[in-house]
C-alpha atoms as a PDB file:
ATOM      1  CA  UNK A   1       0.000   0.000   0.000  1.00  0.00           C
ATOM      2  CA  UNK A   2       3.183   2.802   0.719  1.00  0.00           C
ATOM      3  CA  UNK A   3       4.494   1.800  -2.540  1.00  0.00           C
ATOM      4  CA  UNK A   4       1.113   2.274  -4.182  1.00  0.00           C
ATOM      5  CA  UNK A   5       0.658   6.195  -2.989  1.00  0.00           C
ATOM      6  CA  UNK A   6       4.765   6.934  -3.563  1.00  0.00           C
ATOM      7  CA  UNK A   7       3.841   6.180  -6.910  1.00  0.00           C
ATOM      8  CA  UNK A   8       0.341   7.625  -7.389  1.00  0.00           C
ATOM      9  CA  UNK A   9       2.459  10.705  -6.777  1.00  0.00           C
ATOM     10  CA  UNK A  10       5.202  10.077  -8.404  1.00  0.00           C
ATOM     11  CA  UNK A  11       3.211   9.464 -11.693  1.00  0.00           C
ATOM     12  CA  UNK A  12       5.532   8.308 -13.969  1.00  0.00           C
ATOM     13  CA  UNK A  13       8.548   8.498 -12.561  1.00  0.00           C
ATOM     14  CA  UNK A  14       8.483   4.938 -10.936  1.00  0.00           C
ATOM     15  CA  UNK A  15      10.423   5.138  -6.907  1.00  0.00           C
ATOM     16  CA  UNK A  16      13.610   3.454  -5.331  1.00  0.00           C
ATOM     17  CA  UNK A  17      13.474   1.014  -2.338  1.00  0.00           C
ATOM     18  CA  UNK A  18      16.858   1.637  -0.155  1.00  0.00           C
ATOM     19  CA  UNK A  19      16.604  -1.746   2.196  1.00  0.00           C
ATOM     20  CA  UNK A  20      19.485  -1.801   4.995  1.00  0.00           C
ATOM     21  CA  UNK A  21      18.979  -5.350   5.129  1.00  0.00           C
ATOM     22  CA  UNK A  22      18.075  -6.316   1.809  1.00  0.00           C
ATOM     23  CA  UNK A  23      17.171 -10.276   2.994  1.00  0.00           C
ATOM     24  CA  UNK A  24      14.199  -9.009   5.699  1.00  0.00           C
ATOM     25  CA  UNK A  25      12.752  -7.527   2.603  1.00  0.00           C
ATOM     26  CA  UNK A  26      13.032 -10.689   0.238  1.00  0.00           C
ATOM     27  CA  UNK A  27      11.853 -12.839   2.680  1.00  0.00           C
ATOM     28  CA  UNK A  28      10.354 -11.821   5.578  1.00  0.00           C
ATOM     29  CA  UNK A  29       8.982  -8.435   4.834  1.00  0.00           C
ATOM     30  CA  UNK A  30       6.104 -10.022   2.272  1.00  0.00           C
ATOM     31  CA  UNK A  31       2.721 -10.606   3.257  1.00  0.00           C
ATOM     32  CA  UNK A  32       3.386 -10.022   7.207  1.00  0.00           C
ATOM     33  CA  UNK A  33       0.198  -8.167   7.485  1.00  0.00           C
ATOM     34  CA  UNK A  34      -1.891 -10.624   5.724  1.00  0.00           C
ATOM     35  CA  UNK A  35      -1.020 -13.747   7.539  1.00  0.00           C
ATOM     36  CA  UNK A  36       0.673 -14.822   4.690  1.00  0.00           C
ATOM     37  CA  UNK A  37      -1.903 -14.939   2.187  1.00  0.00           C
ATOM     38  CA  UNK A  38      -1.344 -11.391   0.610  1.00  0.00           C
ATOM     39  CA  UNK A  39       0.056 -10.630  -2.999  1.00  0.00           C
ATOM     40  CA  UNK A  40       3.043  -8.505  -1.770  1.00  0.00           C
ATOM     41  CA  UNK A  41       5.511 -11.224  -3.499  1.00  0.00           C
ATOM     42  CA  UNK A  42       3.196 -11.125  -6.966  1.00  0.00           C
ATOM     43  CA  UNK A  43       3.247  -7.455  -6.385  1.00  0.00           C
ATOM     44  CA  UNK A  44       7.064  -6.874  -5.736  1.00  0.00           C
ATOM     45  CA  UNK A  45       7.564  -8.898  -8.640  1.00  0.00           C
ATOM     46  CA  UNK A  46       5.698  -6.819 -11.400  1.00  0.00           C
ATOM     47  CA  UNK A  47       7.873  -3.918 -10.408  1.00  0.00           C
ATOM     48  CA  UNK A  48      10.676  -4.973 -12.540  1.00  0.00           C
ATOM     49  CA  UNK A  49       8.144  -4.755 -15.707  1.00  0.00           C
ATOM     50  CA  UNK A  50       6.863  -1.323 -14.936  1.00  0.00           C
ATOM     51  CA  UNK A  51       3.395  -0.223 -16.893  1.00  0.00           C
ATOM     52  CA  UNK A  52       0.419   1.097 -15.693  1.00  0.00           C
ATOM     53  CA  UNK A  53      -2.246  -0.685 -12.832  1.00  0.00           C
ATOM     54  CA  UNK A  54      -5.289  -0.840 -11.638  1.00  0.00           C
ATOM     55  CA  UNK A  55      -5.834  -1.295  -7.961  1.00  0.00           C
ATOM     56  CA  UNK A  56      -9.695  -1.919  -7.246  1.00  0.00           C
ATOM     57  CA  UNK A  57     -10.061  -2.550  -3.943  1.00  0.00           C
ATOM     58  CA  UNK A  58     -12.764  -2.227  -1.018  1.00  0.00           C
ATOM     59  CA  UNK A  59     -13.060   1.619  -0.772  1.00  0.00           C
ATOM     60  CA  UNK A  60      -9.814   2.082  -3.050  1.00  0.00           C
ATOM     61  CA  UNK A  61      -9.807   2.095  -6.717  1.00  0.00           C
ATOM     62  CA  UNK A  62      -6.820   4.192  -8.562  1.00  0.00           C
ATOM     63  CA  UNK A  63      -4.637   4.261 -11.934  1.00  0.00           C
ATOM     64  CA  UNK A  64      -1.196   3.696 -11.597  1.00  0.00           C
ATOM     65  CA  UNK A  65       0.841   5.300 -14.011  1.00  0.00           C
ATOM     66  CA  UNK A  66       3.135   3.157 -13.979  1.00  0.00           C
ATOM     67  CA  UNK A  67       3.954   0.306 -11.534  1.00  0.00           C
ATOM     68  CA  UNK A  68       7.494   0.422 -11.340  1.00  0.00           C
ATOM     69  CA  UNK A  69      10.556   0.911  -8.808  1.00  0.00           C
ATOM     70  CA  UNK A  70      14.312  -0.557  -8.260  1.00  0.00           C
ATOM     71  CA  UNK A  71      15.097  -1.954  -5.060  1.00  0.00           C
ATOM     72  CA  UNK A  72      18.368  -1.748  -3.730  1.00  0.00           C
ATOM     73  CA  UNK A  73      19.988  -3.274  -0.680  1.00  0.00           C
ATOM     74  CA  UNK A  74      23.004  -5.479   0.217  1.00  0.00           C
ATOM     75  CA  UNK A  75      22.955  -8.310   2.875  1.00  0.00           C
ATOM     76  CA  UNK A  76      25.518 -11.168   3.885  1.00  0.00           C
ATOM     77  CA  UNK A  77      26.166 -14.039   1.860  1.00  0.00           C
ATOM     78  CA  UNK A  78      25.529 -17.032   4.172  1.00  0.00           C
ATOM     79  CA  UNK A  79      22.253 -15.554   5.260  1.00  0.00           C
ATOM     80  CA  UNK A  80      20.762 -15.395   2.045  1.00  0.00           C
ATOM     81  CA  UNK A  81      22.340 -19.126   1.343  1.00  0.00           C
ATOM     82  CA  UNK A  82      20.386 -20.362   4.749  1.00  0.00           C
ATOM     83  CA  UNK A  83      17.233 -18.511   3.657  1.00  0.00           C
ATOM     84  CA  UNK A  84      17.973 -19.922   0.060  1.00  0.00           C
ATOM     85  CA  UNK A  85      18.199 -23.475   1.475  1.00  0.00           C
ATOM     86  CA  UNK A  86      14.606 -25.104   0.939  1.00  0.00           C
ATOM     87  CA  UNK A  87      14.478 -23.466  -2.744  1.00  0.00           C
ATOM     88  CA  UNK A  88      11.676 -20.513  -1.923  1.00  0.00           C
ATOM     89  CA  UNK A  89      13.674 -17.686  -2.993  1.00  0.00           C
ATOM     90  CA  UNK A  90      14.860 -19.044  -6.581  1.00  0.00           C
ATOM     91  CA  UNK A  91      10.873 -20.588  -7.254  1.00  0.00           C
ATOM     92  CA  UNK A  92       9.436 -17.207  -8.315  1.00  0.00           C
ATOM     93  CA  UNK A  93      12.484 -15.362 -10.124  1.00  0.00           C
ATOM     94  CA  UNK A  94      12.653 -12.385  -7.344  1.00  0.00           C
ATOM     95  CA  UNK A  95      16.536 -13.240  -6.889  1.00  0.00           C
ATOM     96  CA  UNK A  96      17.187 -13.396 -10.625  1.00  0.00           C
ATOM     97  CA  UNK A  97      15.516 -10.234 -11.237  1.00  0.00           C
ATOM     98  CA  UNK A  98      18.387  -8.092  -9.081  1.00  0.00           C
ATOM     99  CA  UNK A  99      21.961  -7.046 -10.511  1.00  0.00           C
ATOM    100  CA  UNK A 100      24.123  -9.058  -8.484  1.00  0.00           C
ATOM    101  CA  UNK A 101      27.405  -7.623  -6.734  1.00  0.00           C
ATOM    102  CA  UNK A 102      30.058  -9.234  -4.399  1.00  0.00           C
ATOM    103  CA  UNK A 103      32.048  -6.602  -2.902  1.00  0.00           C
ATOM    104  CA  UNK A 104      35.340  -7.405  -1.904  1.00  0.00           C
ATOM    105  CA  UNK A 105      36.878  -7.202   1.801  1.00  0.00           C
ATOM    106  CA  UNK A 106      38.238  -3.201   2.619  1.00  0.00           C
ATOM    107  CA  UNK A 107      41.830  -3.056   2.334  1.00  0.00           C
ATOM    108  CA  UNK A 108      43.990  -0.369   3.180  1.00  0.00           C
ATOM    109  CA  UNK A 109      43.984   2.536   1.226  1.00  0.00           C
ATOM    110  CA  UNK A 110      45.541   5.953   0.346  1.00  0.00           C
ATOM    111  CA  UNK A 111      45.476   8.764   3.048  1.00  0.00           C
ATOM    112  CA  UNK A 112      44.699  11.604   0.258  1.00  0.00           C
ATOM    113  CA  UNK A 113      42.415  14.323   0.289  1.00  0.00           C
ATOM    114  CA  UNK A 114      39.365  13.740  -1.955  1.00  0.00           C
ATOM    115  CA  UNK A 115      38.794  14.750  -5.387  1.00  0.00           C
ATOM    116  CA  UNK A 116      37.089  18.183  -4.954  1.00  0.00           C
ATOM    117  CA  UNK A 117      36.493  18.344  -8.827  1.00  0.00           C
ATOM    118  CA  UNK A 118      35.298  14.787  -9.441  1.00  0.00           C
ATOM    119  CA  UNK A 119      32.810  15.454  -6.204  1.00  0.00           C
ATOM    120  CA  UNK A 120      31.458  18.526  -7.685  1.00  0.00           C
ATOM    121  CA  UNK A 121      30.587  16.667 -11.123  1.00  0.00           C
ATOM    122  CA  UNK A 122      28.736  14.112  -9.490  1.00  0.00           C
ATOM    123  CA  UNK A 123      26.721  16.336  -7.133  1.00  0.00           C
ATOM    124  CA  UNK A 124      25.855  17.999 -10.548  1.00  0.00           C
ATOM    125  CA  UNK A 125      24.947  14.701 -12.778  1.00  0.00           C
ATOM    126  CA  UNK A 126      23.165  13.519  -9.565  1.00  0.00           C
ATOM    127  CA  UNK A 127      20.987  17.374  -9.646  1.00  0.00           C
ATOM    128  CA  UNK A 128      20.597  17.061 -13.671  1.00  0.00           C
ATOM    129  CA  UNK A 129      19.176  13.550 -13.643  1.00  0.00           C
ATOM    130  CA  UNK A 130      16.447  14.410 -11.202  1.00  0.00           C
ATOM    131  CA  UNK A 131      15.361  17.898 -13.638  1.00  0.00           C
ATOM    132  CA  UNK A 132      15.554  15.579 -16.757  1.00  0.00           C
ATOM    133  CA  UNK A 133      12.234  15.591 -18.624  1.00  0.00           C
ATOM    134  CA  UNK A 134      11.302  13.267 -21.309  1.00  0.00           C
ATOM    135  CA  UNK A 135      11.829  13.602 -24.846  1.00  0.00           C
ATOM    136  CA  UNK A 136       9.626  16.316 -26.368  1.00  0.00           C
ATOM    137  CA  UNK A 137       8.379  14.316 -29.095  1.00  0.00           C
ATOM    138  CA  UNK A 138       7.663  11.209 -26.527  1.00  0.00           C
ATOM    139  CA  UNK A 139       9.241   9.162 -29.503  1.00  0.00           C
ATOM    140  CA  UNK A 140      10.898   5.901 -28.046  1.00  0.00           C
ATOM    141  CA  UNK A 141      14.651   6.219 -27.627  1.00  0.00           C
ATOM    142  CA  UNK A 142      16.653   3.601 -30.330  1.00  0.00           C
ATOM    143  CA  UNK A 143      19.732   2.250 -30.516  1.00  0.00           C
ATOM    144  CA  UNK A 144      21.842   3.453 -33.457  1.00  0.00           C
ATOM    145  CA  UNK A 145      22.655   1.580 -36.226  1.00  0.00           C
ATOM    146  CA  UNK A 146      26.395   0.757 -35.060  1.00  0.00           C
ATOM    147  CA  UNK A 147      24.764   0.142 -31.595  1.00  0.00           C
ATOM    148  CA  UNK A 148      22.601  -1.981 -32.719  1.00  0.00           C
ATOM    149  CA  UNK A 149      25.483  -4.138 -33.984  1.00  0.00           C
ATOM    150  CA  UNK A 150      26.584  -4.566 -30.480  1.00  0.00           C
ATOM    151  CA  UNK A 151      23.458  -5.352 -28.969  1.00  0.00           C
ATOM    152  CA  UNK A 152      22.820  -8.211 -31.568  1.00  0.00           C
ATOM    153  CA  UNK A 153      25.913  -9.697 -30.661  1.00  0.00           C
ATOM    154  CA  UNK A 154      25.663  -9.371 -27.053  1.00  0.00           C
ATOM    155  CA  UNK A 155      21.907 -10.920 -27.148  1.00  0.00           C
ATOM    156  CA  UNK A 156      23.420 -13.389 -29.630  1.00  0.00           C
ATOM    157  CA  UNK A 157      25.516 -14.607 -26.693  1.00  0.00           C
ATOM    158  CA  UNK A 158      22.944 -14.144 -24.411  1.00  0.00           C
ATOM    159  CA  UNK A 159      20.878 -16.823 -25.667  1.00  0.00           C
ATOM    160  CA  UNK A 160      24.011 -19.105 -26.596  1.00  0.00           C
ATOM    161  CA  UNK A 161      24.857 -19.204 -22.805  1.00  0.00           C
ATOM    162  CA  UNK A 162      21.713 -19.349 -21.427  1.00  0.00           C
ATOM    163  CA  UNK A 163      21.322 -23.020 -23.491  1.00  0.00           C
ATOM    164  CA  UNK A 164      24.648 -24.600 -22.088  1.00  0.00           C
ATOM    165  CA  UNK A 165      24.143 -27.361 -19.641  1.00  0.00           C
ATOM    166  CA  UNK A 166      26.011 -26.784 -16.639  1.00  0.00           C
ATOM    167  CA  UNK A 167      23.948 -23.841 -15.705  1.00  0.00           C
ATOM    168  CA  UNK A 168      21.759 -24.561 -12.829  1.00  0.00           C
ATOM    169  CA  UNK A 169      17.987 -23.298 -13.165  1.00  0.00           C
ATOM    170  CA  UNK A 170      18.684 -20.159 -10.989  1.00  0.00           C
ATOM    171  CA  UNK A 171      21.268 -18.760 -13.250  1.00  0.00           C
ATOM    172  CA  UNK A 172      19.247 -19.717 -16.035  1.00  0.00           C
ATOM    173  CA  UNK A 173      16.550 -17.606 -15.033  1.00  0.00           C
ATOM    174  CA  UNK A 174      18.988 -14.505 -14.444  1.00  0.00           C
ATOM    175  CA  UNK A 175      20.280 -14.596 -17.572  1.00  0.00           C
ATOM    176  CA  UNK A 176      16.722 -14.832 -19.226  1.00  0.00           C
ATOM    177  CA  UNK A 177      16.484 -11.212 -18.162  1.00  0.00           C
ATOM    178  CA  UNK A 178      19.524  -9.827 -19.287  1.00  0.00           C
ATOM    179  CA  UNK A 179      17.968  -8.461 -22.530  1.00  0.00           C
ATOM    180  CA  UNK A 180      15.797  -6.446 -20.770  1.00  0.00           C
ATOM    181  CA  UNK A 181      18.390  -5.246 -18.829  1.00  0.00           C
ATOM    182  CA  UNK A 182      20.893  -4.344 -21.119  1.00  0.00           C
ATOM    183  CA  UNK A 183      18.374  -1.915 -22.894  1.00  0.00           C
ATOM    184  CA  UNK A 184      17.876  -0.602 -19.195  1.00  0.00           C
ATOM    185  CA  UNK A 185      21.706   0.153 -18.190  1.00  0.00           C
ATOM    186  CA  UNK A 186      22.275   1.495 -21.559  1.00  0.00           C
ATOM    187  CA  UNK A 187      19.440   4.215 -20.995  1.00  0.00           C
ATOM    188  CA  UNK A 188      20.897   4.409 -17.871  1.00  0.00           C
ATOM    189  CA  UNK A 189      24.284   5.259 -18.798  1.00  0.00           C
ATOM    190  CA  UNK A 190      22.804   7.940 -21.829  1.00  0.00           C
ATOM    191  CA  UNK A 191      21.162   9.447 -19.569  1.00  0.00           C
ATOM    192  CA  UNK A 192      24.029   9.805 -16.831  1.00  0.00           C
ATOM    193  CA  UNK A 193      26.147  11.468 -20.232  1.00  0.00           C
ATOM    194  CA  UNK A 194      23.493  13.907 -21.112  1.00  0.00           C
ATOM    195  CA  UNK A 195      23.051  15.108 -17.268  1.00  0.00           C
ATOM    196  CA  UNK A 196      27.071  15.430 -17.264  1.00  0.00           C
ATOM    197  CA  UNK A 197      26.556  17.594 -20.449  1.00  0.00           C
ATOM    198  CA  UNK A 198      23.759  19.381 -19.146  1.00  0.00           C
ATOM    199  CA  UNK A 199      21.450  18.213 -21.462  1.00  0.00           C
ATOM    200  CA  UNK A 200      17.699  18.334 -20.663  1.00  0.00           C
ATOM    201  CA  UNK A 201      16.540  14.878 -21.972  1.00  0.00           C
ATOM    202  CA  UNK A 202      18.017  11.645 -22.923  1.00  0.00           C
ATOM    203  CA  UNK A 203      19.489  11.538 -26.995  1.00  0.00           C
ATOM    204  CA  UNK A 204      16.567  10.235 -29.132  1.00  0.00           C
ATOM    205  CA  UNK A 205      19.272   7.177 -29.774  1.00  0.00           C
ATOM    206  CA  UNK A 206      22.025   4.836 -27.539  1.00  0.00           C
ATOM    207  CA  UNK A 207      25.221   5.629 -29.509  1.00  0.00           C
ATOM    208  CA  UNK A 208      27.912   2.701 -29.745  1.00  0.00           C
ATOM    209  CA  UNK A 209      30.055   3.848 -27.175  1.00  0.00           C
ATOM    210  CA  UNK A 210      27.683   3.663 -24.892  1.00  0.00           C
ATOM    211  CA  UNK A 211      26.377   0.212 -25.838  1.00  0.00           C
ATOM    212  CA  UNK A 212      29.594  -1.050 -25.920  1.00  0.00           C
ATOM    213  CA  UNK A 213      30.557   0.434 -22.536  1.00  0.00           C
ATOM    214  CA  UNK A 214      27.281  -1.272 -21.228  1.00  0.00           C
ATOM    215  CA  UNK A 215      28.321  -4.931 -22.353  1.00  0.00           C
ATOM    216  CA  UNK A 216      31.457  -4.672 -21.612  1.00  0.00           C
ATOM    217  CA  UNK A 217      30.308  -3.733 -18.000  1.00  0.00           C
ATOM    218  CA  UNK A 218      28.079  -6.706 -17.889  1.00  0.00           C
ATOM    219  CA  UNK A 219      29.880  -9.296 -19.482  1.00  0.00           C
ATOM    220  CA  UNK A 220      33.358  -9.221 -18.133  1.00  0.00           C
ATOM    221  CA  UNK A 221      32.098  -8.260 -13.930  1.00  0.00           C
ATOM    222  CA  UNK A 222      28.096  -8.614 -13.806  1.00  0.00           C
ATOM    223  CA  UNK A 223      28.824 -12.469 -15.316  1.00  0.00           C
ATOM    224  CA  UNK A 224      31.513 -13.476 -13.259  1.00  0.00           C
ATOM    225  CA  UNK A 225      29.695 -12.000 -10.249  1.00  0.00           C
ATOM    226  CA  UNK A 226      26.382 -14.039 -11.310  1.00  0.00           C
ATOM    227  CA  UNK A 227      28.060 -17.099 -11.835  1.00  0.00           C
ATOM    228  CA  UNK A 228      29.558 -17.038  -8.250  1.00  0.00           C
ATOM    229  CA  UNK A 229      26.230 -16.175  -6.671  1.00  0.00           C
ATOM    230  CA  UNK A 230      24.200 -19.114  -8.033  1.00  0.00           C
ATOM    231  CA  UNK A 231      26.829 -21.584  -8.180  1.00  0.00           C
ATOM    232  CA  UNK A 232      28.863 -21.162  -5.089  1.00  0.00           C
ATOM    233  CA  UNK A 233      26.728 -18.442  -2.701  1.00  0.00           C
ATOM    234  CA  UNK A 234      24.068 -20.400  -3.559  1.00  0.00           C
ATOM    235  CA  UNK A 235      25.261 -24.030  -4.235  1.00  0.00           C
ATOM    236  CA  UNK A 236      23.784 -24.429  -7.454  1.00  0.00           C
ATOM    237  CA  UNK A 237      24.135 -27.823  -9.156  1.00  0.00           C
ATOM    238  CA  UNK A 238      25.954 -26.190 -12.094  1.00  0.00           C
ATOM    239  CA  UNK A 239      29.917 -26.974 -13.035  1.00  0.00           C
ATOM    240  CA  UNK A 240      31.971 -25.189 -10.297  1.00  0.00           C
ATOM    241  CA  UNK A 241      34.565 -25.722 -13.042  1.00  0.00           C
ATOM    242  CA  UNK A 242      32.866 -22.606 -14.949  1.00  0.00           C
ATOM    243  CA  UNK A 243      33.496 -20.102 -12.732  1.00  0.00           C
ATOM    244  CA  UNK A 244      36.805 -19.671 -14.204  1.00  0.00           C
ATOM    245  CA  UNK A 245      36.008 -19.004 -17.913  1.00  0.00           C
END
């Protein structure tokens, strides 16, 4: 219901979900109210497709513009292989639907003063992204015709690796939404470049360099990071043995 009225006002903007504990919100924060018979879970999961929604309820019926937020958080890596134990959180797809990250341990760093320039520029991108309108003409944004080159190859390997057999079904799954997602961080990064260049909207098309920056991004650290997750965090049934291609 809180996510329903951020976004009534939000219209089409969609919201962000900051969870300090990411794992109380995967799994224990769903249907607590209900007695576990609610459709938070069903709910949380047609986030990640965005679109508008109708909520017709008992005293309640409103438009949502459109039904869609990110959810960040980060939590420890045993605890989420205990509460992955019995199989509940790969049977729906809510795991594969996040952008997976392993951090590694702090280590010693530098004792330097920080970059007061670089600061400064992100404080700025950060202020430009939140003014940015959408395009005048509303006209989808493309990907241009040297991008497009790169995205066909990158789906082309997409779909070869989601088909080899030592991937266990979790993994699987994650990789199934990796086209969507690449056409997400690539908007993502065009529109990070036109709020460092001050422009007012994203360009009406995803240049090469971007698109290239995007896969590259995904394929040589998102993969690796994935494949560690499901096979080892997790103790998939895949071949350990891939974790070092």
């Amino acid at each position: 219901e809180a996510i329903a009225d951020v976004l009534l006002q939000q219209g089409n903007k969609g919201a962000l979900v900051v969870a300090d504990e990411l794992l109380g919100f995967v799994v224990g924060g769903m249907n607590q109210y209900k007695g576990g018979k609610g459709t938070d879970r069903t709910d949380t999961l047609e986030l990640f497709n965005g679109g508008p929604r109708a909520i017709d309820r008992k005293g309640r019926a409103v438009l949502i513009k459109n039904w869609g937020a990110s959810v960040m958080g980060g939590t420890q890596p045993d605890a989420i292989a205990r509460a992955a134990s019995n199989g509940s959180l790969e049977a729906d797809g809510l795991l594969q639907r996040f952008t997976l990250y392993l951090p590694h341990y702090a280590t010693k760093g530098p004792d330097r003063a920080g970059d007061a320039a670089a600061r400064k520029r992100y404080h700025a991108v950060l202020d430009n992204l939140t003014k940015m309108a959408a395009r005048p003409d509303l006209a989808p944004v493309r990907f241009s015709p040297e991008a497009s080159v790169i995205v066909d190859e990158a789906r082309d390997w997409i779909f070869a690796t989601a088909r080899e057999s030592w991937l266990p079904p979790g993994l699987r799954s994650h990789l199934a939404k990796w086209p969507a997602m690449l056409a997400r961080f690539c908007l993502t990064y065009a529109a990070i470049e036109a709020a460092d260049e001050g422009e007012p909207c994203i360009p009406s098309a995803i240049s090469d360099h971007i698109a290239a920056q995007v896969w590259q991004m995904m394929h040589d650290t998102l993969w690796s990071h994935a494949k560690h997750f499901f096979l080892l965090t997790l103790g998939g049934s895949g071949d350990k043995s891939a974790l070092r291609q």
